[in-house]
Protein backbone atom coordinates (compact mmCIF):
# COMPACT_ATOMS: atom_id res chain seq x y z
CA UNK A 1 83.79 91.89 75.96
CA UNK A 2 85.24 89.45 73.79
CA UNK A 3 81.72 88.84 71.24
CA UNK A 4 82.06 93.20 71.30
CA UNK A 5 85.20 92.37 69.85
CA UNK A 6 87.82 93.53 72.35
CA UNK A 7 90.87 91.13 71.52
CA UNK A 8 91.25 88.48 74.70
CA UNK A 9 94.95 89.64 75.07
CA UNK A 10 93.49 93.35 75.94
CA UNK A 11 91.42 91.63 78.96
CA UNK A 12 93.01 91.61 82.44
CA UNK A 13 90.90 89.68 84.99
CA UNK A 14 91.63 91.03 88.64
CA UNK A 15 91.04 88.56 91.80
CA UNK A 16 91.55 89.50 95.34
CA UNK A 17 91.91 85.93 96.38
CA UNK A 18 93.01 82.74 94.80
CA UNK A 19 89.31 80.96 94.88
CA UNK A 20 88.00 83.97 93.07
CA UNK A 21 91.16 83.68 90.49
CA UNK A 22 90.03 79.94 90.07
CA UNK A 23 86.62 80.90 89.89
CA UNK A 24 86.68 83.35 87.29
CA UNK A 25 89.09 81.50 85.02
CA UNK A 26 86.40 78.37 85.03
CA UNK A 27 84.04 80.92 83.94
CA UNK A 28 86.06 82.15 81.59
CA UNK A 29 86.56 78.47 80.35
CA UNK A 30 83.23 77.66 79.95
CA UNK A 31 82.25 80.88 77.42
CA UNK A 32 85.19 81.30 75.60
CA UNK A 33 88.24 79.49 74.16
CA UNK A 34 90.30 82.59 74.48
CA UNK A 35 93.13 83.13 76.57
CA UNK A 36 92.39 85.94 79.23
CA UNK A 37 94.73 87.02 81.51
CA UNK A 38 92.84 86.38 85.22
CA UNK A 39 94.66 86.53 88.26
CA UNK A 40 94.97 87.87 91.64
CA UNK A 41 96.10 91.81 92.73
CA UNK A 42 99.56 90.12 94.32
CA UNK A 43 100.11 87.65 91.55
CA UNK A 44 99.87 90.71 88.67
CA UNK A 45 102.20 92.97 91.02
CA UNK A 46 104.97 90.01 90.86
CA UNK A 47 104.58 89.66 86.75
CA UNK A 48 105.27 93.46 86.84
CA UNK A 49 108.08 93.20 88.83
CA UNK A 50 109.81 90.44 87.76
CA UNK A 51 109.43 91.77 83.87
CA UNK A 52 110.54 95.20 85.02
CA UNK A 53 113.82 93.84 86.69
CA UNK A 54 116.20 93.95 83.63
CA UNK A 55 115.16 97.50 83.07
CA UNK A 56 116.78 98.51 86.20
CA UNK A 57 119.73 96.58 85.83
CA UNK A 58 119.00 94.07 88.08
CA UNK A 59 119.27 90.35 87.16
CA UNK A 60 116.13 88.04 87.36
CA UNK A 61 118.33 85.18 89.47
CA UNK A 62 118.91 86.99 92.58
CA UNK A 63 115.02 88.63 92.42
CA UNK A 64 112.99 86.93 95.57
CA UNK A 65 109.89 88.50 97.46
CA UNK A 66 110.03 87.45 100.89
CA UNK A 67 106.61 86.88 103.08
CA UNK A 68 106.51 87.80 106.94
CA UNK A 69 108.06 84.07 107.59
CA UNK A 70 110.90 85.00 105.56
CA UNK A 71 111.49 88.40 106.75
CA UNK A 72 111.10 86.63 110.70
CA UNK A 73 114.00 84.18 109.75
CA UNK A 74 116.13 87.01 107.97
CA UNK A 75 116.13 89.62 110.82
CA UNK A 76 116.94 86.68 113.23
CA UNK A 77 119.45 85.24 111.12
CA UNK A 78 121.11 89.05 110.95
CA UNK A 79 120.88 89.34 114.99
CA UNK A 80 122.58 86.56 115.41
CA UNK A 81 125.14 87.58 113.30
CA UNK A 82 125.52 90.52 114.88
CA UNK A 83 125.49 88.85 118.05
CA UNK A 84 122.40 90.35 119.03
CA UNK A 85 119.93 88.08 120.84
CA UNK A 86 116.71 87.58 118.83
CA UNK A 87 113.34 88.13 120.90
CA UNK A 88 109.61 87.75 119.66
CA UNK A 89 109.69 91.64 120.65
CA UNK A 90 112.60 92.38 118.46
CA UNK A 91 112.03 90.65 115.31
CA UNK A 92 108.42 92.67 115.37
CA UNK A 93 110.10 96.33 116.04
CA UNK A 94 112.78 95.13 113.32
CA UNK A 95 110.07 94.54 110.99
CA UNK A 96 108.52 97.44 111.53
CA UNK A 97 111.81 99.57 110.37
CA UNK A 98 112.17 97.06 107.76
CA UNK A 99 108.36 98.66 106.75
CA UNK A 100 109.31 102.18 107.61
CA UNK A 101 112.23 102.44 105.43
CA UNK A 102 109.97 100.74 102.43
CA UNK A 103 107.55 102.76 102.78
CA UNK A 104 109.95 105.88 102.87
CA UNK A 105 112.14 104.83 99.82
């Protein structure tokens, strides 16, 4: 794309995984000089995000994504301040609500 003349900065290099990220930018390395713009589905998602969050009013300091770990320790750490004992069984029916009301918002 680049010796058609398509300027590297137009080029967006999508990876499912990280190996395939590396792997494509040390292709990339080897033919060209030119910054590209390779990386994986996930990693894109969070550029998007985080750039969008001042044009919702939000501030950038407060922004976190949270994996399942972090969503485990969150719901327990809410149970037990609500007094609520926290079960395996519970922190998985939590997170599916947590899910739910994602997916409904």
């Amino acid at each position: 794309m680049i010796q058609e003349g398509t300027p590297p900065s137009e080029i967006l290099g999508l990876t499912f995984t990280n190996k395939a990220s590396l792997e494509m930018k040390e292709r990339v390395a080897l033919w060209t000089n030119q910054n590209v713009l390779i990386c994986t589905f996930h990693s894109l998602g969070l550029v998007i995000l985080r750039e969008s969050i001042p044009s919702l009013g939000l501030s950038r300091a407060g922004f976190t994504i949270y994996d399942e770990d972090d969503l485990d320790k969150l719901l327990k750490e809410c149970l037990a301040a609500a007094g609520r004992a926290s079960a395996k069984a519970d922190i998985k029916n939590y997170r599916k609500l947590v899910s739910l009301r994602l997916k409904i918002a």
